[in-house]
Protein backbone atom coordinates (compact mmCIF):
# COMPACT_ATOMS: atom_id res chain seq x y z
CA UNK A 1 47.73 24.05 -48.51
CA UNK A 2 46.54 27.54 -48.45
CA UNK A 3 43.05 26.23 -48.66
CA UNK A 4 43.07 23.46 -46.11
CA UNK A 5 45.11 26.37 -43.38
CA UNK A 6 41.61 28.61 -43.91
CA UNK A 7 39.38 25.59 -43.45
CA UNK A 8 41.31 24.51 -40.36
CA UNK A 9 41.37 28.30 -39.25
CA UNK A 10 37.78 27.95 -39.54
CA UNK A 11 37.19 25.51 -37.72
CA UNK A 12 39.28 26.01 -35.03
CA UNK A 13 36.94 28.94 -34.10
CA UNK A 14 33.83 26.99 -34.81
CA UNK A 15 35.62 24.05 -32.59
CA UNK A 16 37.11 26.00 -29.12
CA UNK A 17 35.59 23.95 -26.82
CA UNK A 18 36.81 20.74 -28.30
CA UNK A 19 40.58 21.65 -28.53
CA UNK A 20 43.20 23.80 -26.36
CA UNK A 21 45.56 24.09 -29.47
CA UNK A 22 45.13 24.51 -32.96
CA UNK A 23 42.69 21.38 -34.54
CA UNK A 24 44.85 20.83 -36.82
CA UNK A 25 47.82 19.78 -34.53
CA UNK A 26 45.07 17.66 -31.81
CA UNK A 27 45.56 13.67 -32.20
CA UNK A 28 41.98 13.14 -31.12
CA UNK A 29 40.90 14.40 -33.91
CA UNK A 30 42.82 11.87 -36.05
CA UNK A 31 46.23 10.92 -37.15
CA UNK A 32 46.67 13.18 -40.70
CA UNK A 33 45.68 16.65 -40.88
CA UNK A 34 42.91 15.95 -43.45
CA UNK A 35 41.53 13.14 -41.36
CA UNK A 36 41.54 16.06 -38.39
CA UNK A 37 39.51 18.26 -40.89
CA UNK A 38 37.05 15.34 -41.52
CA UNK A 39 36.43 15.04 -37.89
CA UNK A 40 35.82 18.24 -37.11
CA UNK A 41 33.71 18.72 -40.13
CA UNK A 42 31.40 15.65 -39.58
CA UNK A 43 31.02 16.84 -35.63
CA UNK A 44 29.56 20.02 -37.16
CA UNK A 45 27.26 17.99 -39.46
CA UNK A 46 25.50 15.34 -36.66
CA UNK A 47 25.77 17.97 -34.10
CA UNK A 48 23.56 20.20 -35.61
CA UNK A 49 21.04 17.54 -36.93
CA UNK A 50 20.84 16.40 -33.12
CA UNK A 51 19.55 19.67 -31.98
CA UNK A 52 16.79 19.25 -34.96
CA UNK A 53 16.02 15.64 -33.44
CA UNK A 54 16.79 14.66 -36.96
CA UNK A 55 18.57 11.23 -35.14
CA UNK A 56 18.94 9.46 -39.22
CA UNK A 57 20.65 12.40 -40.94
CA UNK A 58 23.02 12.44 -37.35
CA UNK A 59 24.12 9.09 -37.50
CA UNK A 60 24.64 9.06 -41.75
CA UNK A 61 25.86 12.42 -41.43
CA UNK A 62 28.55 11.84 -39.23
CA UNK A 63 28.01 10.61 -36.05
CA UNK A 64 29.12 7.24 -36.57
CA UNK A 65 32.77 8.42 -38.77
CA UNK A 66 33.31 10.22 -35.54
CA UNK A 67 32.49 7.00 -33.02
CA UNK A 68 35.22 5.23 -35.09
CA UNK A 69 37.34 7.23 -36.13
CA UNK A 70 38.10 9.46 -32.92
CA UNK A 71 36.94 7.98 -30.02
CA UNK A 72 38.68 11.00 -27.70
CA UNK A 73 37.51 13.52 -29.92
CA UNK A 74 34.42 14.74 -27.66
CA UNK A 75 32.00 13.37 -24.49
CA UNK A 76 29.20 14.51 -27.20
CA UNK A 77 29.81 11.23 -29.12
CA UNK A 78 29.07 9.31 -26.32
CA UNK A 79 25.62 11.61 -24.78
CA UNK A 80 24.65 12.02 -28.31
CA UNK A 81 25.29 8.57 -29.94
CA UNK A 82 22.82 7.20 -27.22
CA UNK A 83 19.77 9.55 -28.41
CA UNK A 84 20.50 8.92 -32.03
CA UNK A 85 20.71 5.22 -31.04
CA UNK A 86 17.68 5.00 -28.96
CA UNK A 87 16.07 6.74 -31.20
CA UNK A 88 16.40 4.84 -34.51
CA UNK A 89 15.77 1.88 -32.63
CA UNK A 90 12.75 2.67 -31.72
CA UNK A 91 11.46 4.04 -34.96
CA UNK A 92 13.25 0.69 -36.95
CA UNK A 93 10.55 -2.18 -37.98
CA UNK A 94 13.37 -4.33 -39.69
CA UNK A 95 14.91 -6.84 -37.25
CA UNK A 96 18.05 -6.60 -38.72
CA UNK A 97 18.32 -3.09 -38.31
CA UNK A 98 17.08 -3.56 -35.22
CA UNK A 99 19.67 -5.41 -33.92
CA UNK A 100 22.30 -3.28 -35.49
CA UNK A 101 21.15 -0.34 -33.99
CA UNK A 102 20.95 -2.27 -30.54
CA UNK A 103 24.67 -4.07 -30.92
CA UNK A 104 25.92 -0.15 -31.65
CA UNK A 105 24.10 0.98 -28.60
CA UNK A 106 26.04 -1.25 -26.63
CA UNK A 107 29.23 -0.45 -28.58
CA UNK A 108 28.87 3.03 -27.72
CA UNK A 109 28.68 2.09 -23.65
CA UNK A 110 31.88 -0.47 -24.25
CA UNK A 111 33.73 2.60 -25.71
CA UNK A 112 33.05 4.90 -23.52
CA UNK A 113 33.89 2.87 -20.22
CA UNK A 114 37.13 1.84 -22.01
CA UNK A 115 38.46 5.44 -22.16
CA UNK A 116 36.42 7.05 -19.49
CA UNK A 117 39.41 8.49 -17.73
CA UNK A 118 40.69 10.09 -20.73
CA UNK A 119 37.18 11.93 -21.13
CA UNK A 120 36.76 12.74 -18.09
CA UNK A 121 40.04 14.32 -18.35
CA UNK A 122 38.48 17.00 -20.62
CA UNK A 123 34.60 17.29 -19.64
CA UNK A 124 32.78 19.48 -17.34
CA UNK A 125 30.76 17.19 -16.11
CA UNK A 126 32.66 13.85 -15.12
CA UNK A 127 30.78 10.82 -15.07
CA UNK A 128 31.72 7.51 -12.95
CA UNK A 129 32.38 4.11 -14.15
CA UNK A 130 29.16 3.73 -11.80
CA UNK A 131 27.00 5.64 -13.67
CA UNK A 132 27.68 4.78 -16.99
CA UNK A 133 27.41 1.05 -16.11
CA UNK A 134 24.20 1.32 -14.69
CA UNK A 135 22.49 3.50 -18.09
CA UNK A 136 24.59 0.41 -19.94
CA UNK A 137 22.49 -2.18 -17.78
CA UNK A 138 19.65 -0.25 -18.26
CA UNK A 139 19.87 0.42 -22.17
CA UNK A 140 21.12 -3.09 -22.25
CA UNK A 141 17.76 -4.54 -21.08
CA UNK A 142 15.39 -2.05 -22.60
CA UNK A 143 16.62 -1.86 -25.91
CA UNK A 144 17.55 -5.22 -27.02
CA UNK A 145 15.76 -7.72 -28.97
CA UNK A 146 18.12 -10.67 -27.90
CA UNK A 147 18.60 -10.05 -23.89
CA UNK A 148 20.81 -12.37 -22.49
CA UNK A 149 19.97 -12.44 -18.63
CA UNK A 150 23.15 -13.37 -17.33
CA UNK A 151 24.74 -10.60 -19.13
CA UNK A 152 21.73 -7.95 -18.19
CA UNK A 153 22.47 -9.52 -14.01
CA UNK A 154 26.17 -8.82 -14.41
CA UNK A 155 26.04 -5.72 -15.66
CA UNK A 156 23.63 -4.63 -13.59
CA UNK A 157 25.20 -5.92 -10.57
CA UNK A 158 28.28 -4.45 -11.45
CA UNK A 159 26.85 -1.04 -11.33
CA UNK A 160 25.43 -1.56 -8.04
CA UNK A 161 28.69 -2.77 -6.78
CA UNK A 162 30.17 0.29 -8.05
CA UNK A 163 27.35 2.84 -7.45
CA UNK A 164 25.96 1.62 -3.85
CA UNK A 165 23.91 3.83 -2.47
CA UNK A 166 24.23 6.69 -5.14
CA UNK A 167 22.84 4.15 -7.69
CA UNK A 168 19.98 6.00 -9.97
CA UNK A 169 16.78 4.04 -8.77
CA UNK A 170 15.87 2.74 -11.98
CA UNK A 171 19.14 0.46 -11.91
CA UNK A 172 18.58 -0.90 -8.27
CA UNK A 173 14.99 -1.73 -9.85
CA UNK A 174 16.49 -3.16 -13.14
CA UNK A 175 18.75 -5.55 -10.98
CA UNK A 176 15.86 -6.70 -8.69
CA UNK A 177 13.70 -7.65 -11.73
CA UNK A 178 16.61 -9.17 -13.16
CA UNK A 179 17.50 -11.61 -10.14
CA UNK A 180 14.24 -12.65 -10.20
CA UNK A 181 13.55 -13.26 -13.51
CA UNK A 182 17.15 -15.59 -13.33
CA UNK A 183 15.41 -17.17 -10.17
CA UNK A 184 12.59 -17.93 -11.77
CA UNK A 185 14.17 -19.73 -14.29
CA UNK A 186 15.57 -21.65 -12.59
CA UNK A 187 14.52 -22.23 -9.41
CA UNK A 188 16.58 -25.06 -8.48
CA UNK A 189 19.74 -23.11 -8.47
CA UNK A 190 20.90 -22.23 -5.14
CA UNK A 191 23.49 -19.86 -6.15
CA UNK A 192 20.39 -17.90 -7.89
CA UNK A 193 18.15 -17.91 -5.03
CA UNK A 194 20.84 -16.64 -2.71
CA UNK A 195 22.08 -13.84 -4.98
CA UNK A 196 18.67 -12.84 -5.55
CA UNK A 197 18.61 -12.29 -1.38
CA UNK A 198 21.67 -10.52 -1.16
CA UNK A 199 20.37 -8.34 -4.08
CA UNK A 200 17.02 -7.84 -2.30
CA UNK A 201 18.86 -6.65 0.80
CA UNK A 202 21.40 -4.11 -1.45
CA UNK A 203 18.99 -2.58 -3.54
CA UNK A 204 16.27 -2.22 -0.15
CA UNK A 205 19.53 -0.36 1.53
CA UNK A 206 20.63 1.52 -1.36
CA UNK A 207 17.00 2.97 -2.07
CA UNK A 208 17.00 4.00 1.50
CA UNK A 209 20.46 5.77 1.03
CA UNK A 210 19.15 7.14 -2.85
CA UNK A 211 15.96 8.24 -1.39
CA UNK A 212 17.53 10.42 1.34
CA UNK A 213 19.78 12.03 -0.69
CA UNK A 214 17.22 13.82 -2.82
CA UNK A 215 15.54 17.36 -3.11
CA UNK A 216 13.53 16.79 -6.05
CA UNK A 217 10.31 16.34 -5.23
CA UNK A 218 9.41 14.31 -7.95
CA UNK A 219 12.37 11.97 -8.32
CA UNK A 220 11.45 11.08 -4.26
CA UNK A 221 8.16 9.88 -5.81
CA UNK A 222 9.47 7.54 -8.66
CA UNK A 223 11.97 6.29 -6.32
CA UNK A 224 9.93 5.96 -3.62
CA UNK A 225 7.67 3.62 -6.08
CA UNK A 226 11.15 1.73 -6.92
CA UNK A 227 11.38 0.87 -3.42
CA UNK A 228 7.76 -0.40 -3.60
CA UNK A 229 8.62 -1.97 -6.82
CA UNK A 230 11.72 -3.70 -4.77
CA UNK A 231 9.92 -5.62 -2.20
CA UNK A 232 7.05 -6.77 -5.21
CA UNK A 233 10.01 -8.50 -6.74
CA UNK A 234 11.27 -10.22 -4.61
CA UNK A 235 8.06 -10.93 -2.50
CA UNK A 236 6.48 -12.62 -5.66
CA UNK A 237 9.85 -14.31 -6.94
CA UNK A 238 9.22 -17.14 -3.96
CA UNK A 239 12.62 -17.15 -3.15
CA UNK A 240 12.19 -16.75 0.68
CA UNK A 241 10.64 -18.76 3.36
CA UNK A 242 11.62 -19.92 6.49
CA UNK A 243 12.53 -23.16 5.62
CA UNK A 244 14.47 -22.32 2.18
CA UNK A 245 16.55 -19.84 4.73
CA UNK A 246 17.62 -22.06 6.88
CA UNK A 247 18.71 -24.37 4.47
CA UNK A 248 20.83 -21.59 3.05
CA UNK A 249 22.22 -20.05 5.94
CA UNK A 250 21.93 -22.66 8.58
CA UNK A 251 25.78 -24.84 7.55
CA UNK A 252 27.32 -21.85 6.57
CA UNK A 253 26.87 -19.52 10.48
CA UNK A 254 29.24 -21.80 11.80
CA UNK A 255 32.27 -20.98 9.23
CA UNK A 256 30.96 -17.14 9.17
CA UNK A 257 30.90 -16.80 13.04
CA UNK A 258 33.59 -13.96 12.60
CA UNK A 259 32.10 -12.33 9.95
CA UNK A 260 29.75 -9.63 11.34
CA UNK A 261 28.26 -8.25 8.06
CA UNK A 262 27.39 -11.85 6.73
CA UNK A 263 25.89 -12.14 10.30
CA UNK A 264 24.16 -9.11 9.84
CA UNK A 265 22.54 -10.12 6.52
CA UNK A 266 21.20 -13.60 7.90
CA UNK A 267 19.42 -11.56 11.08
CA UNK A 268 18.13 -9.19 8.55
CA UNK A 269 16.39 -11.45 6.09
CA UNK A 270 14.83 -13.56 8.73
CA UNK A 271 13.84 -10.71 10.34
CA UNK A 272 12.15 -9.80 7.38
CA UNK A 273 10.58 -12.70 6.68
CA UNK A 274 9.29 -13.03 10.62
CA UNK A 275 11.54 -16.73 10.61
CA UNK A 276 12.92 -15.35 14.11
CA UNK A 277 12.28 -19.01 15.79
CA UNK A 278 15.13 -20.40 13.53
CA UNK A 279 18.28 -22.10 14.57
CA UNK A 280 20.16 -20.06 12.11
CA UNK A 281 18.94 -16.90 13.05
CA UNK A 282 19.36 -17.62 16.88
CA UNK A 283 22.70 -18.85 16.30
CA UNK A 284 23.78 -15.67 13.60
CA UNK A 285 21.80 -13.05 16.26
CA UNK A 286 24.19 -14.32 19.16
CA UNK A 287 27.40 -14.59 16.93
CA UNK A 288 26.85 -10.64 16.20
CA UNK A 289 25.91 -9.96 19.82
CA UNK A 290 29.01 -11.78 20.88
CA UNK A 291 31.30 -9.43 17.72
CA UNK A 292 29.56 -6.74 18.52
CA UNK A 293 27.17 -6.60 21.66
CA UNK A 294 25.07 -3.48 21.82
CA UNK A 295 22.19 -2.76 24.43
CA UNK A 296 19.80 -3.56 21.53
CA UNK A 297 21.21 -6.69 20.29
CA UNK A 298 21.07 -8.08 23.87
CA UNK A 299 17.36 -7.06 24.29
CA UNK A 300 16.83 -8.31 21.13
CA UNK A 301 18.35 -11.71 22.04
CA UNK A 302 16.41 -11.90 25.60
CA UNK A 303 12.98 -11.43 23.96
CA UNK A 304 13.71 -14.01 21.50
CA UNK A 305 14.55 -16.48 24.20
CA UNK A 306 11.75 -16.03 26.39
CA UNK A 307 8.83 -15.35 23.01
CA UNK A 308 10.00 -18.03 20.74
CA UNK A 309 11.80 -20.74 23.02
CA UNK A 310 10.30 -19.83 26.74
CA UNK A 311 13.62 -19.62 28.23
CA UNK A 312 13.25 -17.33 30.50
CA UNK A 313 17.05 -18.15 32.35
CA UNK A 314 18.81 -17.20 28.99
CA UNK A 315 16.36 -13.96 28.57
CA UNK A 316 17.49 -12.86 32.06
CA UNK A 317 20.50 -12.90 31.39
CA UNK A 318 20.51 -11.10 27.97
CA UNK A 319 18.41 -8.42 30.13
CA UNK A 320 21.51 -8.29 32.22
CA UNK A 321 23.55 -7.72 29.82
CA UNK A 322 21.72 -5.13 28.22
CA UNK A 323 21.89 -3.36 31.21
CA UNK A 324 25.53 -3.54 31.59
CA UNK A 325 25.84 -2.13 28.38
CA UNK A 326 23.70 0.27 28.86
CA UNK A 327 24.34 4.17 29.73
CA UNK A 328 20.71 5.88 29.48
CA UNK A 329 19.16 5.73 33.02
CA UNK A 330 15.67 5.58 31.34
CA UNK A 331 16.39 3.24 28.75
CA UNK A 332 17.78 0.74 31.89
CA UNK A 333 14.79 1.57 33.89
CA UNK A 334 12.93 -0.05 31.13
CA UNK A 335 14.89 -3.48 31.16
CA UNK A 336 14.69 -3.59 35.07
CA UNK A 337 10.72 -3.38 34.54
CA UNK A 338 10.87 -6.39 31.87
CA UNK A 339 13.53 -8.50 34.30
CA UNK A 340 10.54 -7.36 37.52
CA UNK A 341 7.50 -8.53 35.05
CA UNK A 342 9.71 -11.51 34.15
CA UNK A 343 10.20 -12.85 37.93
CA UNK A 344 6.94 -11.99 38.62
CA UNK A 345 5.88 -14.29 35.99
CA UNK A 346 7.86 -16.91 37.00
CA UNK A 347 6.78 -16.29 40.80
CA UNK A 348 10.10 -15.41 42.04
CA UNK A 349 8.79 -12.37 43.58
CA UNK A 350 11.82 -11.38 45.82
CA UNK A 351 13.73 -11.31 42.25
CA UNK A 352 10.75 -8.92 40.97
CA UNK A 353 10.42 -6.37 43.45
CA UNK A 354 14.17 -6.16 44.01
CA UNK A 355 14.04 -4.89 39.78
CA UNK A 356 11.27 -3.07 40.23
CA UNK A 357 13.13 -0.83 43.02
CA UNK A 358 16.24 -0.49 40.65
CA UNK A 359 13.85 0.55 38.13
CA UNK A 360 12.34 3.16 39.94
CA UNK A 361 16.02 4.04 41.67
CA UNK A 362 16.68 5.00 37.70
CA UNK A 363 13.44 6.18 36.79
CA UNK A 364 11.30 7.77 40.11
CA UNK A 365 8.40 8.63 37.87
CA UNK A 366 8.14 5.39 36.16
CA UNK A 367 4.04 4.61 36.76
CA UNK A 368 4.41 0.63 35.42
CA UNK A 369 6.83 -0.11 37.93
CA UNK A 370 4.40 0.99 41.09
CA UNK A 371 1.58 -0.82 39.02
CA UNK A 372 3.79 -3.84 39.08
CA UNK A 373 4.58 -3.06 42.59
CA UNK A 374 0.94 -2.78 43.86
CA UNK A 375 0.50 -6.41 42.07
CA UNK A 376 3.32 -8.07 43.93
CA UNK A 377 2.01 -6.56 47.27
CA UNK A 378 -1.72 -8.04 46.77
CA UNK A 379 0.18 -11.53 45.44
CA UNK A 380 2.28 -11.63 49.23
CA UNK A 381 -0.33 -10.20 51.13
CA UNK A 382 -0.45 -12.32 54.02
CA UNK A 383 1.69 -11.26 57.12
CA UNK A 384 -0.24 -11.99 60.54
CA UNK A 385 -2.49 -14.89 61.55
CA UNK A 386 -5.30 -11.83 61.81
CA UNK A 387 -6.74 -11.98 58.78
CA UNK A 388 -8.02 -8.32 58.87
CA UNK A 389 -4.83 -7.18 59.95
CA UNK A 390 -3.70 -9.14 56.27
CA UNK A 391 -5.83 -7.41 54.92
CA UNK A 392 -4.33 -3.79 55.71
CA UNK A 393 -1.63 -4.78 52.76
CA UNK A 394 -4.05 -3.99 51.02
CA UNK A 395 -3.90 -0.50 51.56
CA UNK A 396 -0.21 -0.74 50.53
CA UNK A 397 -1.89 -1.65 47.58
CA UNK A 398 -3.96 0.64 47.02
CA UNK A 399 -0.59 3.51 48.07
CA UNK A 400 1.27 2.28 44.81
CA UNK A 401 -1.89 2.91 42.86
CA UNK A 402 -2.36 5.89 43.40
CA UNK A 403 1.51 6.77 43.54
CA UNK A 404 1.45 5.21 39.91
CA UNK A 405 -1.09 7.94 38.83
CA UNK A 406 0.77 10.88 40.73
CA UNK A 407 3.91 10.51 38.71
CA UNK A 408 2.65 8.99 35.52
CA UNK A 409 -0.63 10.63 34.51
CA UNK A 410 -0.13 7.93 31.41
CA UNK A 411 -1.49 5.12 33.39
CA UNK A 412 -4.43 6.43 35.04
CA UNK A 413 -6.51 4.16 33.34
CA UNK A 414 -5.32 0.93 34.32
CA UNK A 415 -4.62 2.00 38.04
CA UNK A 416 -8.25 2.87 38.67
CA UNK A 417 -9.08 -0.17 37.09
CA UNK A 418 -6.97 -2.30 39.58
CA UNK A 419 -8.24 0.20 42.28
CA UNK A 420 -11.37 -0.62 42.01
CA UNK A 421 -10.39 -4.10 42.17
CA UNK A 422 -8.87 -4.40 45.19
CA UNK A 423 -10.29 -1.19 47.23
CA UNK A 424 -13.09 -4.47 47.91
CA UNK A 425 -10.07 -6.62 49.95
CA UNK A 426 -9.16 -3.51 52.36
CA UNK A 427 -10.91 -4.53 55.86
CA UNK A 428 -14.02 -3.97 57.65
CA UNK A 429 -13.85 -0.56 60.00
CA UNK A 430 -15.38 -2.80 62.51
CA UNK A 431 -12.95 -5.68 62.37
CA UNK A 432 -10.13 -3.42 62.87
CA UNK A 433 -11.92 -1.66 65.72
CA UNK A 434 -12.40 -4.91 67.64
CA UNK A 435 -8.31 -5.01 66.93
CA UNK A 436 -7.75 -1.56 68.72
CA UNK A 437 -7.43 0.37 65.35
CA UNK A 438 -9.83 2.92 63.57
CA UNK A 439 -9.76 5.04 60.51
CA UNK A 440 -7.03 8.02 60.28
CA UNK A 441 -4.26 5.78 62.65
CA UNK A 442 -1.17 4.29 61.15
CA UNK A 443 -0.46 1.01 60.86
CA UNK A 444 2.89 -0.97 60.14
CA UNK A 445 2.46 -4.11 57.48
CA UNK A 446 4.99 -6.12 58.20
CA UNK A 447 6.85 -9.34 57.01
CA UNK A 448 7.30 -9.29 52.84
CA UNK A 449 5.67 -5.90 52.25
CA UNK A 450 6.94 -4.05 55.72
CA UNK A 451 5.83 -0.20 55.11
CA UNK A 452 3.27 1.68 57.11
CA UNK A 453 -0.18 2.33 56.21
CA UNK A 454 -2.88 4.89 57.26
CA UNK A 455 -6.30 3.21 57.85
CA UNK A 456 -8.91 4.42 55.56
């Protein structure tokens, strides 16, 4: 006994870090005091062949009495049993051993999720259930002979559940090849096809959220090829098309009309996937805007109305609404100029220059809107049964023009353009004279257009 109490005091001071007490007395470390001693003497051994990268001698020597023996004994079993098992792997030709090495491997993962809290409990460096479930998805698929892809996708999906947007990169890419590998085996399996979407639009979040989250410089680049990696997946997996959407999503908006994050997902993947002229993406776009209207929802909603189904009734009044919602004078300025361009279009020109002056009422040095103004002047030009005294709108005209370029240097261009045009309808100095009027007096244009006008 005198022998074995010098050995343990040994070891106790070779061993600090792994125990608060004696080692002799610590139940991690096995149930007997000479099992204890074993433990602590085969930790020695493999530890000390790992730091050689001598992965056989660690894993005779050791290692693996310590796996199952004393699974609590130290974190070390678990960061070092996946080198040594990685590494033998690797190096192994026979399938047999192969596989053995592999099935530990996976052992090792099992272990260590099943008493992660009580490790934790004594490391440093704490680990989540995340993050080892994501190296275990990742180890599962990359060193296996036999991968089962079922297993590989829940794993994997598990660890995205789990890790969200602090998922390593690798794993979000590991998951997206693994959907669509499961797809493409079967490509008749609904329930595949619409995981596979939902995955696409995770792991395209998530790298967003990974991505912005880093300093290194060089992780940003082999995540930023992940992301890349991402959309190649699922691109060339053939899951998605217009059609195969609206099949999917198109019975089930009705029963998720509530539901603003399933919502959410349908409006993203057809937005993706440019399918905006779809019932199911009309119908999920105006169940969100309805949960959750927003100024950009409602815009959103009146330019789908009026691009992909020409109603221009149900645009306007999105436009509306947008406005309502909306408390940025600029930002309304710009949805009174698409209502004005909208009338105009649909030659309700009352309607049109009514917006345009609520634009410019929120927005003086909007240039578009005088454009826009200048156009609906020349349309309603006609005012007197003289037709060079109709013709003096044109210098109204030819005000806003100018006025556009004043406040809005920006559109220069395409008011001297439109200048040009119509400085060619003003009238003739001499028709006006035989009217009483000559160049430099003031004029009043009356009826639609009613402002005054200097002769020129």
């Amino acid at each position: 006994m005198k022998k074995i109490g010098l050995i343990a005091f040994a070891l106790f001071t070779m061993f600090g870090a792994y125990a608060q007490d004696k080692p002799e007395d610590d139940p991690r470390y096995g149930n007997t005091l000479e099992e204890r001693l074993e433990c602590l003497k085969y930790m020695s051994l493999y530890s000390e062949y790992v730091k050689t990268n001598n992965y056989k001698d660690a894993y005779e020597q050791g290692w693996k009495y310590v796996f199952e023996h004393a699974p609590l004994a130290s974190v070390n079993t678990y960061t070092y049993g996946i080198r040594i098992l990685r590494a033998l792997y690797k190096e192994e030709k026979d399938p047999e051993l192969k596989a053995q090495y592999s099935a530990e491997l996976m052992q090792v993962y099992e272990q260590r999720l099943q008493y992660l809290d009580q490790l934790n409990a004594r490391a440093q460096n704490k680990v989540t259930e995340a993050e080892v479930m994501g190296q275990y998805g990742h180890d599962y698929i990359s060193y296996n002979p036999k991968v089962s892809t079922s297993k590989a996708y829940e794993l994997l999906r598990k660890a995205v559940d789990l890790g969200k947007g602090k998922t390593q990169y690798y794993v979000l890419d590991d998951l997206m090849k693994v959907s669509s590998q499961r797809y493409a085996n079967k490509k008749d399996n609904e329930e595949y096809r619409e995981a596979l979407l939902q995955d696409y639009l995770d792991c395209a979040s998530y790298i967003d959220e990974f991505i912005a989250a880093q300093e290194s410089d060089q992780v940003i680049e082999q995540a930023t090829k992940v992301k890349e990696n991402i959309d190649g997946h699922f691109v060339n997996s053939g899951a998605a098309d217009c059609e195969s959407l609206q099949n999917i999503y198109g019975p089930k908006i009705e029963e998720n009309k509530d539901n603003l994050e399933y919502l959410t997902k349908v409006v993203r993947l057809m937005t993706i996937f440019d399918c905006k002229s779809s019932d199911a993406y009309f119908s999920a776009a105006e169940y969100a805007h309805a949960i959750s209207p927003s100024v950009q929802t409602a815009k959103s909603l009146a330019s789908l109305y009026y691009r992909q189904r020409e109603d221009t009734d149900k645009a306007i009044e999105y436009y509306n609404q947008a406005i309502e919602l909306d408390d940025d004078n600029k930002s309304k300025a710009d949805t009174y100029y698409t209502l004005a361009t909208l009338y105009m279009l649909n030659e309700k020109y009352d309607n049109s220059r009514s917006n345009v002056q609520k634009c410019l009422s929120n927005n003086p040095n909007y240039g578009k809107a005088y454009i826009l103004l200048a156009k609906l002047y020349a349309i309603k030009s006609d005012w007197s049964s003289e037709p060079a005294l109709n013709r003096c709108a044109y210098f109204a005209v030819l005000d806003k023009l100018e006025q556009a370029k004043r406040v809005d240097p920006t559109v220069a261009e395409d008011a001297n353009k439109l200048i040009s045009q119509y400085k060619n309808q003003t009238p003739q100095v001499e028709d006006l004279f035989m009217l009483g009027y000559k160049a430099g007096d003031q004029i009043e244009v009356k009826g639609w257009i009613n402002e005054k006008v200097t002769i020129r």
